[in-house]
C-alpha atoms as a PDB file:
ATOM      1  CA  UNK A   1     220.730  50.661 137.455  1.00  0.00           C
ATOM      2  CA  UNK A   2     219.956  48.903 134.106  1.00  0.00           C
ATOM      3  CA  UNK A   3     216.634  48.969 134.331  1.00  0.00           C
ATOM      4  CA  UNK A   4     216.810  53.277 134.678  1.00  0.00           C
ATOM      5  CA  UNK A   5     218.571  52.956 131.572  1.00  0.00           C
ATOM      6  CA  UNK A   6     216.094  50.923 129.889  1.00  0.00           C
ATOM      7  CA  UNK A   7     213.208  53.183 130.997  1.00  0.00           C
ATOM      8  CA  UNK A   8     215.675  56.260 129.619  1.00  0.00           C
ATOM      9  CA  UNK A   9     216.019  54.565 126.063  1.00  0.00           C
ATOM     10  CA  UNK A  10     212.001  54.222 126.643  1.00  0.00           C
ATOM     11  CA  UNK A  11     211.416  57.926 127.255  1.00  0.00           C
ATOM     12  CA  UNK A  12     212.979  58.892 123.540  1.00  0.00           C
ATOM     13  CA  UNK A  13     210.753  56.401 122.135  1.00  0.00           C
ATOM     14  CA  UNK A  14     207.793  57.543 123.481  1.00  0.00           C
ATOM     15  CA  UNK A  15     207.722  60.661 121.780  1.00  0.00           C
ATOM     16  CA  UNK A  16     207.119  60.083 118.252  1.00  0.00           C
ATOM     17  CA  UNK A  17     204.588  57.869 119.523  1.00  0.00           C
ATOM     18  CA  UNK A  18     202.818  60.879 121.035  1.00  0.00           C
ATOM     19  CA  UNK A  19     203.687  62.982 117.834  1.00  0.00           C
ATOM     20  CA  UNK A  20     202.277  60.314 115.422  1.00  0.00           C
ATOM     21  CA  UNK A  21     198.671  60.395 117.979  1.00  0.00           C
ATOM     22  CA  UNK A  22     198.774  64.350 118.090  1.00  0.00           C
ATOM     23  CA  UNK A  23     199.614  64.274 113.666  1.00  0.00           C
ATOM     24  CA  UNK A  24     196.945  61.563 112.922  1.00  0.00           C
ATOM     25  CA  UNK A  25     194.760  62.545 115.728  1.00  0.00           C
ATOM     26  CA  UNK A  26     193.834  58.511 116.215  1.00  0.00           C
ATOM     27  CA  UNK A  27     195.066  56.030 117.931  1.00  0.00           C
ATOM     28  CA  UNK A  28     192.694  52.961 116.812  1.00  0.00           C
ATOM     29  CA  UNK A  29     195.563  50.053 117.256  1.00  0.00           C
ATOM     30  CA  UNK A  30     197.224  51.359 120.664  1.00  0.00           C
ATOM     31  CA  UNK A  31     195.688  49.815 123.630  1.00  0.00           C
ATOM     32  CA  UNK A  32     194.714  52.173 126.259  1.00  0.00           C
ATOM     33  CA  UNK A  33     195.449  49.285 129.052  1.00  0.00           C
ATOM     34  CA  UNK A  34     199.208  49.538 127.457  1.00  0.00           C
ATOM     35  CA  UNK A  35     199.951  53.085 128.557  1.00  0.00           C
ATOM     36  CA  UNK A  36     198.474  53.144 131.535  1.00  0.00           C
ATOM     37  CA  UNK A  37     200.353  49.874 133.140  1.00  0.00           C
ATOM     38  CA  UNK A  38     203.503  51.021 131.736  1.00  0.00           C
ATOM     39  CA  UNK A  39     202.242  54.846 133.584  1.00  0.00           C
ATOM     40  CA  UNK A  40     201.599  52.870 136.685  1.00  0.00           C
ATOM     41  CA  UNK A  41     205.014  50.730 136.927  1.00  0.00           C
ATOM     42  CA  UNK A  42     206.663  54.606 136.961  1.00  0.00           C
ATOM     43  CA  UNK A  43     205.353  54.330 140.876  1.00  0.00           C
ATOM     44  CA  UNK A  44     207.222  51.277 141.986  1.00  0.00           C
ATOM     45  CA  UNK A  45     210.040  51.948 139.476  1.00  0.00           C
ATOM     46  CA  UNK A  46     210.389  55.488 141.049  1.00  0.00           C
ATOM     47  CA  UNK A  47     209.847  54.374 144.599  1.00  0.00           C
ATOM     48  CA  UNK A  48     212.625  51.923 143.905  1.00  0.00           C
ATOM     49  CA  UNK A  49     215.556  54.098 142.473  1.00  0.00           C
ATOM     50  CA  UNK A  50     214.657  56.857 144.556  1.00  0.00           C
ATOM     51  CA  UNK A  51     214.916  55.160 148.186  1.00  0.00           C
ATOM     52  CA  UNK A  52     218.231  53.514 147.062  1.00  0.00           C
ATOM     53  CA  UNK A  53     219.363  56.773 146.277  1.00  0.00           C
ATOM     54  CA  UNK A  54     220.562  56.300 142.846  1.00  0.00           C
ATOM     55  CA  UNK A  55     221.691  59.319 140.971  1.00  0.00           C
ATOM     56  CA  UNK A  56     219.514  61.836 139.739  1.00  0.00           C
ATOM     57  CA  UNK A  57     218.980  60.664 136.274  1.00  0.00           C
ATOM     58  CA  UNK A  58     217.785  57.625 137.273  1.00  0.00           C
ATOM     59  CA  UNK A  59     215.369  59.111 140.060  1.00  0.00           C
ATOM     60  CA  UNK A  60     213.936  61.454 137.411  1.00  0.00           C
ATOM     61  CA  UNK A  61     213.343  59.102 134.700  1.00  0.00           C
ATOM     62  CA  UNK A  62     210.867  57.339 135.645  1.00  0.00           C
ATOM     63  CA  UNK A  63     208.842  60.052 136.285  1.00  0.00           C
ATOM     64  CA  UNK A  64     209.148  61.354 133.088  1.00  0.00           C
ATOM     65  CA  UNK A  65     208.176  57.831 131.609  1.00  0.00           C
ATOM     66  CA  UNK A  66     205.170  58.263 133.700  1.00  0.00           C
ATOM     67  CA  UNK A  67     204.301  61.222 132.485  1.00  0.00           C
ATOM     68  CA  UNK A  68     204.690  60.843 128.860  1.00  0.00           C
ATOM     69  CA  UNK A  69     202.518  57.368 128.906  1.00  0.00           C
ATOM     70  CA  UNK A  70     200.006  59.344 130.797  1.00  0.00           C
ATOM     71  CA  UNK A  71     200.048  62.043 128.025  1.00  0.00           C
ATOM     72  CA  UNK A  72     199.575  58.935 125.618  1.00  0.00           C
ATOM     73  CA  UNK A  73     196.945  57.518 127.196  1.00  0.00           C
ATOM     74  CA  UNK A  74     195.131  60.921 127.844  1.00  0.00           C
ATOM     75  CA  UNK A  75     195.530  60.813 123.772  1.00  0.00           C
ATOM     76  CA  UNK A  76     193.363  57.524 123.520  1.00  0.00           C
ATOM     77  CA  UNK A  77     191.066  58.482 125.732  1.00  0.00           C
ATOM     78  CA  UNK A  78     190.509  62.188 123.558  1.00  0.00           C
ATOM     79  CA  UNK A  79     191.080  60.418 120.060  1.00  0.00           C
ATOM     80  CA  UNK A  80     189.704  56.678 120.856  1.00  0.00           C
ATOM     81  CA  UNK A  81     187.055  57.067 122.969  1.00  0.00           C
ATOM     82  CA  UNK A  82     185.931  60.801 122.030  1.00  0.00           C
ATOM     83  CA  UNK A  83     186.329  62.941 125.487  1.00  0.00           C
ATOM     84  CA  UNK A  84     186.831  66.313 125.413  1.00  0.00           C
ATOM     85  CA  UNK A  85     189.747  67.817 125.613  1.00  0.00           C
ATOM     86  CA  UNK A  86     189.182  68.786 129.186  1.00  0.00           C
ATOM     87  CA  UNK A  87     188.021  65.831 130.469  1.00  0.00           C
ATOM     88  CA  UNK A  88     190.628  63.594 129.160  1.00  0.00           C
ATOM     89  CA  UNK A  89     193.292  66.574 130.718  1.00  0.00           C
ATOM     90  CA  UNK A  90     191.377  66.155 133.949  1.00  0.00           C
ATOM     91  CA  UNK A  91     191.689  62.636 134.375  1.00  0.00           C
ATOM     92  CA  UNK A  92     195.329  62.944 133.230  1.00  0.00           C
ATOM     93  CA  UNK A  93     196.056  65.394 135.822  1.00  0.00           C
ATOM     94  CA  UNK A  94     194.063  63.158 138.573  1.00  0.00           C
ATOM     95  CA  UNK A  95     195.377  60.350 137.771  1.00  0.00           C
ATOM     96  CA  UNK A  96     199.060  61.510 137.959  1.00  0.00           C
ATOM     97  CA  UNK A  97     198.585  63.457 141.522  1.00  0.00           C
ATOM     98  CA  UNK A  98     197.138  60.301 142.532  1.00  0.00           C
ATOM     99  CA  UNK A  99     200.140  58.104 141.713  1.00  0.00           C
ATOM    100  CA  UNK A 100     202.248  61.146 142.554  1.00  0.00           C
ATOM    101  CA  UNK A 101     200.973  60.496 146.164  1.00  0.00           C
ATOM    102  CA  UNK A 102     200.975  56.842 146.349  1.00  0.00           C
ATOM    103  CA  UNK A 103     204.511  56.977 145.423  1.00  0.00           C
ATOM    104  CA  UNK A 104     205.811  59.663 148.127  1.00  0.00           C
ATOM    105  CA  UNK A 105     203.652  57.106 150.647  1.00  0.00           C
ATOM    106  CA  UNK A 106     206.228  54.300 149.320  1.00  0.00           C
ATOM    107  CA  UNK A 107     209.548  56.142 149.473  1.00  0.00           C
ATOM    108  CA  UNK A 108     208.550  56.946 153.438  1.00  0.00           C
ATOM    109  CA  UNK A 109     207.439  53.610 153.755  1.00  0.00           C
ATOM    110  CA  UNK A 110     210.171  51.700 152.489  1.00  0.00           C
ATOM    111  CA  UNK A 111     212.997  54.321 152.997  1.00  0.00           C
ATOM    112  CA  UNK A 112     213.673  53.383 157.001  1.00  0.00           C
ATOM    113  CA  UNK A 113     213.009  49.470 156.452  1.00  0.00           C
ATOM    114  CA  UNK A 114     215.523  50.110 153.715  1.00  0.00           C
ATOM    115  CA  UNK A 115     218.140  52.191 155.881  1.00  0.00           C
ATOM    116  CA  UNK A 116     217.605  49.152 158.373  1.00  0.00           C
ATOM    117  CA  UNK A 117     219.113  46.309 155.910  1.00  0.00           C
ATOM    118  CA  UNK A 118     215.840  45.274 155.236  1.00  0.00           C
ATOM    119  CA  UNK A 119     215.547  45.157 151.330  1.00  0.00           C
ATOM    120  CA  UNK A 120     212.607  42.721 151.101  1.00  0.00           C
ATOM    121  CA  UNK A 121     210.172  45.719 150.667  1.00  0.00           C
ATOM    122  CA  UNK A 122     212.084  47.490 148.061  1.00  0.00           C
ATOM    123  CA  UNK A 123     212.619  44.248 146.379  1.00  0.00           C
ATOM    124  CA  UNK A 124     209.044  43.436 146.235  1.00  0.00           C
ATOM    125  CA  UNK A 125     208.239  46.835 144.842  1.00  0.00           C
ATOM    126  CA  UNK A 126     211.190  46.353 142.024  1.00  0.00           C
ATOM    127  CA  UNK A 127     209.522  42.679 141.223  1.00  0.00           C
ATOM    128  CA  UNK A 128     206.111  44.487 141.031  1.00  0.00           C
ATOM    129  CA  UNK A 129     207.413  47.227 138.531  1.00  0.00           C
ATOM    130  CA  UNK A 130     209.449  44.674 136.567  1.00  0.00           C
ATOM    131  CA  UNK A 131     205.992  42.849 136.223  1.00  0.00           C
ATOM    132  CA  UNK A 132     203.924  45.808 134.909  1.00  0.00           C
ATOM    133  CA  UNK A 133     206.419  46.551 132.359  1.00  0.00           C
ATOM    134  CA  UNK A 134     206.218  43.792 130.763  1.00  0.00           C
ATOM    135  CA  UNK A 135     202.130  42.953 131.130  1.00  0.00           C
ATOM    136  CA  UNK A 136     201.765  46.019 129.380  1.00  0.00           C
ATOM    137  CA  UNK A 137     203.020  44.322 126.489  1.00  0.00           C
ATOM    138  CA  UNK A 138     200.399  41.999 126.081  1.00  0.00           C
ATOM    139  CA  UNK A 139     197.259  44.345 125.413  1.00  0.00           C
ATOM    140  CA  UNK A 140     198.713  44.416 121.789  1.00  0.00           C
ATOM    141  CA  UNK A 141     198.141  41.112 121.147  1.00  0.00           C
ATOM    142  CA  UNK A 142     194.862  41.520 121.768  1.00  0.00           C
ATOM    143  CA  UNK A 143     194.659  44.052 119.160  1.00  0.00           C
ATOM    144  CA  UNK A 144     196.443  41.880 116.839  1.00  0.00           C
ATOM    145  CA  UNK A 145     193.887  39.059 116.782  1.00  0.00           C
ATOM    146  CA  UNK A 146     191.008  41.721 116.432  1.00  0.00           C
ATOM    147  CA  UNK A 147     193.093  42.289 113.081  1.00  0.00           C
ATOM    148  CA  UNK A 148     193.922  38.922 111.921  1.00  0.00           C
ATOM    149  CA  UNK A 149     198.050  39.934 112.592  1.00  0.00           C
ATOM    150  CA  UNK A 150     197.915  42.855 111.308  1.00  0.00           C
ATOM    151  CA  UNK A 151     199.713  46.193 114.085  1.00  0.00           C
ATOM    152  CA  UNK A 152     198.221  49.589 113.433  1.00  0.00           C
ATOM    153  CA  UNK A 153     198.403  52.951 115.821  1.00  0.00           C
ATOM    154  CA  UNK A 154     201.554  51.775 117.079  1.00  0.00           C
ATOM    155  CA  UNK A 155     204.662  53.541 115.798  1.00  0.00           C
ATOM    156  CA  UNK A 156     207.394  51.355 114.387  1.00  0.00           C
ATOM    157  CA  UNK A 157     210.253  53.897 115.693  1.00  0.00           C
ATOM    158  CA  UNK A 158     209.261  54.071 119.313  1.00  0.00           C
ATOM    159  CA  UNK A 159     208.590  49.969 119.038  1.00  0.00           C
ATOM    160  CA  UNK A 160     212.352  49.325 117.629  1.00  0.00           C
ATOM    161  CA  UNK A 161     213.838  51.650 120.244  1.00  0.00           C
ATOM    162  CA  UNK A 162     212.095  50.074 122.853  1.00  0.00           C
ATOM    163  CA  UNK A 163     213.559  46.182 121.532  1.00  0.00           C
ATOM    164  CA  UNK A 164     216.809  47.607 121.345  1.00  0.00           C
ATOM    165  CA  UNK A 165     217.203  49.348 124.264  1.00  0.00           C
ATOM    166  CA  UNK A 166     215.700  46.167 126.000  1.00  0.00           C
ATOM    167  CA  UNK A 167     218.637  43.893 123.977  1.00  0.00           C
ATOM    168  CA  UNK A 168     221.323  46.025 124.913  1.00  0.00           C
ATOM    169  CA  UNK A 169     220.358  46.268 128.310  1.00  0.00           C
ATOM    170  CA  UNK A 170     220.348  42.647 128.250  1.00  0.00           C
ATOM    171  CA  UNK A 171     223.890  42.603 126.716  1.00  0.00           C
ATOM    172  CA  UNK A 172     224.869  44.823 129.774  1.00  0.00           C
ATOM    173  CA  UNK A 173     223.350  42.258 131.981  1.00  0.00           C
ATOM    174  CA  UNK A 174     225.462  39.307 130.624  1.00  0.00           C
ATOM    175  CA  UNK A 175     229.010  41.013 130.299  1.00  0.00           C
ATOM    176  CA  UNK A 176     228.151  41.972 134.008  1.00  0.00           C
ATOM    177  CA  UNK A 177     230.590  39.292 136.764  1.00  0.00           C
ATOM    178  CA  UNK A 178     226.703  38.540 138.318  1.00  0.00           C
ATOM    179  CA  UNK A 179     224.032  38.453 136.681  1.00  0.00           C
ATOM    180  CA  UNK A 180     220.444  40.399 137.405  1.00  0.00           C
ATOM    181  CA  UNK A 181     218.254  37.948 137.120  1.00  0.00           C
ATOM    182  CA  UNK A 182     215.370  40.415 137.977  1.00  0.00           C
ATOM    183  CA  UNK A 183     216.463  42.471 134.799  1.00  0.00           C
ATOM    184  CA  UNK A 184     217.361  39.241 133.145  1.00  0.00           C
ATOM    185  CA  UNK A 185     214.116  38.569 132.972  1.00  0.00           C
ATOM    186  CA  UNK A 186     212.303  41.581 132.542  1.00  0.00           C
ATOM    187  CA  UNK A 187     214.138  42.392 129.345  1.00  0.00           C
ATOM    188  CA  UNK A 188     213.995  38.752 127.676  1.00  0.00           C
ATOM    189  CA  UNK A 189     210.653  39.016 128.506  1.00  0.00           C
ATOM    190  CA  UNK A 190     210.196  42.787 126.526  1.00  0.00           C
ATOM    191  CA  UNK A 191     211.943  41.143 123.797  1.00  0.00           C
ATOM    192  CA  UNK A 192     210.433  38.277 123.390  1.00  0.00           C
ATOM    193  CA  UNK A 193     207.179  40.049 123.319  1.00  0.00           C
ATOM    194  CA  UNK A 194     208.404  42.804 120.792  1.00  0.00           C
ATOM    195  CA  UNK A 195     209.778  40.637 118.032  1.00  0.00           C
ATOM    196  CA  UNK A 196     206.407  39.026 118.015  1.00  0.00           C
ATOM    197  CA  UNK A 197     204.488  41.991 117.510  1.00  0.00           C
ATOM    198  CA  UNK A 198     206.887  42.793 114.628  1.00  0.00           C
ATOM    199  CA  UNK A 199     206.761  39.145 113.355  1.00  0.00           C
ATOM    200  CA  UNK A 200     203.026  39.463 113.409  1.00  0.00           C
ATOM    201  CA  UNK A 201     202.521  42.427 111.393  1.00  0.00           C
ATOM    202  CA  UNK A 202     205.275  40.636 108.757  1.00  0.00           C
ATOM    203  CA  UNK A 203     203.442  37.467 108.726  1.00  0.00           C
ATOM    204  CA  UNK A 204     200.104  40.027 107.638  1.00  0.00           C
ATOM    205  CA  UNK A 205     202.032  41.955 105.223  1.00  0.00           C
ATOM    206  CA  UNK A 206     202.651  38.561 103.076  1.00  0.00           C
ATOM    207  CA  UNK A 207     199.203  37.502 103.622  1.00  0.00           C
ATOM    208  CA  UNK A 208     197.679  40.384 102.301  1.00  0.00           C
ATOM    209  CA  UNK A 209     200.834  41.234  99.689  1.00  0.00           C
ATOM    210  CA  UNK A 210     198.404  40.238  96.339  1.00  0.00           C
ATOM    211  CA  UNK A 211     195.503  42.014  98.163  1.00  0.00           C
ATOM    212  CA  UNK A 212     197.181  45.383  98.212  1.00  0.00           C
ATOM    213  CA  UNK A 213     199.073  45.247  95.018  1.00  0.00           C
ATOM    214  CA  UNK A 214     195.715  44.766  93.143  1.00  0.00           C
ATOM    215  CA  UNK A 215     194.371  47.189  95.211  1.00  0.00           C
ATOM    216  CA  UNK A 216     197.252  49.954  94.762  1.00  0.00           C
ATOM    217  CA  UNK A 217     196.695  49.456  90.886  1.00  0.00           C
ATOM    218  CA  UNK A 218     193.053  50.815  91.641  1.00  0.00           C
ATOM    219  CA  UNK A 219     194.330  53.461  93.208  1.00  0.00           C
ATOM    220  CA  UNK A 220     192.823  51.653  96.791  1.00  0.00           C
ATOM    221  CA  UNK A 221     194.052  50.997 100.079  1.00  0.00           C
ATOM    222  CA  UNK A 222     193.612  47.541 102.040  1.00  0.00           C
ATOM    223  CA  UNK A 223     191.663  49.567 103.871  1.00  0.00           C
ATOM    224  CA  UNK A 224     189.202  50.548 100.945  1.00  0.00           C
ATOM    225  CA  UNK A 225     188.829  46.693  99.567  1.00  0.00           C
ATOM    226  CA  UNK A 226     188.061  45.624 103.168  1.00  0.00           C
ATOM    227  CA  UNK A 227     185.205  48.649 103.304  1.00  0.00           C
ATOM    228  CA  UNK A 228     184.021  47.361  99.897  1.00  0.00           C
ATOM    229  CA  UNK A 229     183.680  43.900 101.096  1.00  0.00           C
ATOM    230  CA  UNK A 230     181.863  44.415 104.380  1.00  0.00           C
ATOM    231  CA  UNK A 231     179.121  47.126 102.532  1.00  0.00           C
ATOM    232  CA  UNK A 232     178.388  44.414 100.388  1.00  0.00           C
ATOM    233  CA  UNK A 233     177.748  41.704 102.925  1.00  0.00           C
ATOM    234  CA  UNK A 234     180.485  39.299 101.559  1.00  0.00           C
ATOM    235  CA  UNK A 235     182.912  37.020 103.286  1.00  0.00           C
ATOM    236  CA  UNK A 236     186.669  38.316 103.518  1.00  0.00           C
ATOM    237  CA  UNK A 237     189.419  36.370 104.972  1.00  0.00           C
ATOM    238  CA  UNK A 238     191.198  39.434 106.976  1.00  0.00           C
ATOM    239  CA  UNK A 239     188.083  41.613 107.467  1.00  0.00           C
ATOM    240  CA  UNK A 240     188.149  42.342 111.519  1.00  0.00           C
ATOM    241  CA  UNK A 241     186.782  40.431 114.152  1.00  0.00           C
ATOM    242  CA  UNK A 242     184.079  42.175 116.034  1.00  0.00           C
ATOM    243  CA  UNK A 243     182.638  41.578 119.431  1.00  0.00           C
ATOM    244  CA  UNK A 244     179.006  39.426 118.507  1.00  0.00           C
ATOM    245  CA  UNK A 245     175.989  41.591 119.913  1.00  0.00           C
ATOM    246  CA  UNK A 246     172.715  40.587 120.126  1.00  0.00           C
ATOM    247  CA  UNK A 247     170.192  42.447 117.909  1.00  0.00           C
ATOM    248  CA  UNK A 248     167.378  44.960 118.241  1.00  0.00           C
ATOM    249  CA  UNK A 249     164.868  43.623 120.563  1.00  0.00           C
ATOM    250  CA  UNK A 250     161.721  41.395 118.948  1.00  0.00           C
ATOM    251  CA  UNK A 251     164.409  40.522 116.259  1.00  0.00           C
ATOM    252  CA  UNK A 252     166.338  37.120 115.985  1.00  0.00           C
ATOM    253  CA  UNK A 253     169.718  37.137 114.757  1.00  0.00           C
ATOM    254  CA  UNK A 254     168.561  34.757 111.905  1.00  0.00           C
ATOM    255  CA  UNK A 255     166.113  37.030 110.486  1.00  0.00           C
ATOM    256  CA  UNK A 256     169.171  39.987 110.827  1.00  0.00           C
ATOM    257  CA  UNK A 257     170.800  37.449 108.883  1.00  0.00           C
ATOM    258  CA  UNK A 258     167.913  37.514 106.276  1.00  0.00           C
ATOM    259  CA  UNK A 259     167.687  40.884 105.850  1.00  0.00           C
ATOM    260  CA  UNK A 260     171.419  41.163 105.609  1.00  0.00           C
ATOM    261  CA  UNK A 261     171.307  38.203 103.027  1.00  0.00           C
ATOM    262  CA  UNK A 262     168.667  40.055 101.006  1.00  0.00           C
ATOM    263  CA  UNK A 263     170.236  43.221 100.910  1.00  0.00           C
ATOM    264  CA  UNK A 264     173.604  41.567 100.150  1.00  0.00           C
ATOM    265  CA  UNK A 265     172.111  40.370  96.723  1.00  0.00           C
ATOM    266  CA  UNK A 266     171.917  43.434  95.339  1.00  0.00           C
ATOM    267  CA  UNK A 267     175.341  44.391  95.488  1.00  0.00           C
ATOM    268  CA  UNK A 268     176.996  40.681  94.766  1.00  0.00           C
ATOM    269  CA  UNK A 269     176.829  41.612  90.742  1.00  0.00           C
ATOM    270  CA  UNK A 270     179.031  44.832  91.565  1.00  0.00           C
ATOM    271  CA  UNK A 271     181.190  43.879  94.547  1.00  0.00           C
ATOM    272  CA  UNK A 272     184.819  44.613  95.167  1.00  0.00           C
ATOM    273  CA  UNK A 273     186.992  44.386  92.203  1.00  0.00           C
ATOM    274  CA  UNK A 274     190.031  42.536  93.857  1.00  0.00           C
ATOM    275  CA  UNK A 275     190.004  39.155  93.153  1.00  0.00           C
ATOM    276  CA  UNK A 276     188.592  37.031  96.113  1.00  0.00           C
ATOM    277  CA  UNK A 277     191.244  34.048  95.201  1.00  0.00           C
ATOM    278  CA  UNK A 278     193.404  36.445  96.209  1.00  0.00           C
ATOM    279  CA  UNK A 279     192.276  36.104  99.468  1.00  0.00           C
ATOM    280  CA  UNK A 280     193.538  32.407  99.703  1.00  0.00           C
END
C-alpha cells in the first residue's frame, strides 16, 4: 500500500519534468535507460496491486506512472536522439501495448496461485518492481561523471518530490507495528541515491563558483567559457569527458594530436578570458 503511494507522489513529479523537456525541447542530462526502467517496473508494480485487489487508486497509478515515463522517454528519444515525431510516438505506443499485454498475462497468471494462498509469485513480482525502481536511479550517475558532478536535464522539482515522497513513505513504514522490509528498502535505497545526485551537483556548484562569477561579469555562461576552452585546444579541469574514438583511417591519433597542437597555437595568445587558476 505504501509503495502505491510512493508511485502517486511520483506521478505529480513527473510532470514538470515532461513540461521542462516539451519548454526546452532537450533533454541532454536525463538518461533514456532512467525512464524506461522506471516505465517497465509500472508492469510488475501494476500486476502486483491489481491481483491483490487493492483499491482503485492504487490499481490505476501505476499505470499512469507508466505512461508518463513513457511520454518522457518518447521525449529523449525525439529531443536526444533526433526521431521524428512519429517515430518516437510509434515506439511509445508499441512499447506501451506491449507491456500493456505482458501485464494482463501476469494478473491471469498470478491471480489463481494468488486466490490459492500461494503469494510466492506475487511476491517475486513485487521484489522485481521494487528492484527496477530503484536501478533506474543509477543511469544518472553515469551522467554525472560524463560531467565531472555536475546534474543537467533533470528537473530539481520533480527530483525533491520524488526524495520526499520516498522519506515520508519511509516515515510511514517505521511508525507502522511491523515493518515492510520490502518498502524499507526500496525507499532507503531511492533516498540514498537522491541526496547524492543533489550532493553531487552542490559539490560542482562550489567547484566551479569562481568560474562562473568571472564568467557572469562577461556577460558568459559556464557553458560559454567551457566552449571557449575546447575551440582553442586547451586543457580545462571540468570540460566533459567524451567516449575516446579512434581517428579517420590512415591517420594515427598522434599526428591528430599534431594537427590539433598546431592549430591550438594560434588561438593560445587569445584564449578564454577566465582565469585558468581559477580552475584549481
Amino acid at each position: 500500500m505504501l509503495i502505491g503511494r510512493f508511485l502517486g507522489l511520483t506521478i505529480l513529479q513527473l510532470i514538470p519534468q515532461i513540461w521542462t523537456n516539451w519548454r526546452t525541447k532537450k533533454t541532454d542530462g536525463l538518461p533514456g535507460s532512467m525512464m524506461f526502467l522506471w516505465a517497465l517496473c509500472g508492469v510488475p508494480f501494476g500486476a502486483y496491486n491489481v491481483v491483490q485487489n487493492f483499491n482503485m487508486p492504487l490499481q490505476i497509478q501505476p499505470h499512469c506512472f507508466m505512461g508518463l515515463c513513457l511520454v518522457s522517454w518518447a521525449q529523449i528519444l525525439r529531443y536526444h536522439y533526433r526521431w521524428p515525431v512519429w517515430k518516437a510516438s510509434l515506439v511509445g505506443l508499441v512499447v506501451a501495448c506491449t507491456f500493456a499485454g505482458v501485464e494482463v498475462a501476469l494478473i491471469l497468471t498470478l491471480r489463481p496461485l494468488y486466490e490459492r494462498g500461494n503469494d510466492t509469485g506475487i511476491m517475486a513480482v513485487g521484489i522485481v518492481a521494487a528492484v527496477l525502481l530503484a536501478v533506474g536511479l543509477l543511469p544518472p550517475y553515469g551522467e554525472m561523471w560524463k560531467r565531472r558532478g555536475r546534474v543537467i536535464g533533470i528537473n530539481w522539482i520533480f527530483l525533491s518530490m520524488d526524495w520526499f515522497g520516498a522519506f515520508f513513505s519511509l516515515m510511514a513504514l517505521v511508525a507502522q507495528h511491523t515493518f515492510d522490509i520490502l518498502g524499507g528498502v526500496l525507499y532507503i535505497t531511492c533516498c540514498v541515491l537522491e541526496i547524492g545526485i543533489f550532493l553531487s551537483h552542490l559539490i560542482w556548484l562550489m567547484q566551479t563558483r569562481h568560474i562562473r562569477k568571472e564568467a557572469a561579469t562577461q556577460g558568459k555562461t559556464f557553458d560559454d567559457v567551457a566552449e571557449e576552452y575546447e575551440a582553442g585546444g586547451l586543457p580545462f579541469r571540468f570540460a566533459e569527458r567524451k567516449r575516446k574514438t579512434k581517428g579517420p583511417k590512415g591517420v594515427s591519433p598522434a599526428a591528430e594530436d599534431s594537427e590539433m597542437g598546431t592549430a591550438s597555437s594560434h588561438v593560445t595568445d587569445t584564449g578564454p578570458a577566465v582565469d585558468l587558476a581559477h580552475q584549481k
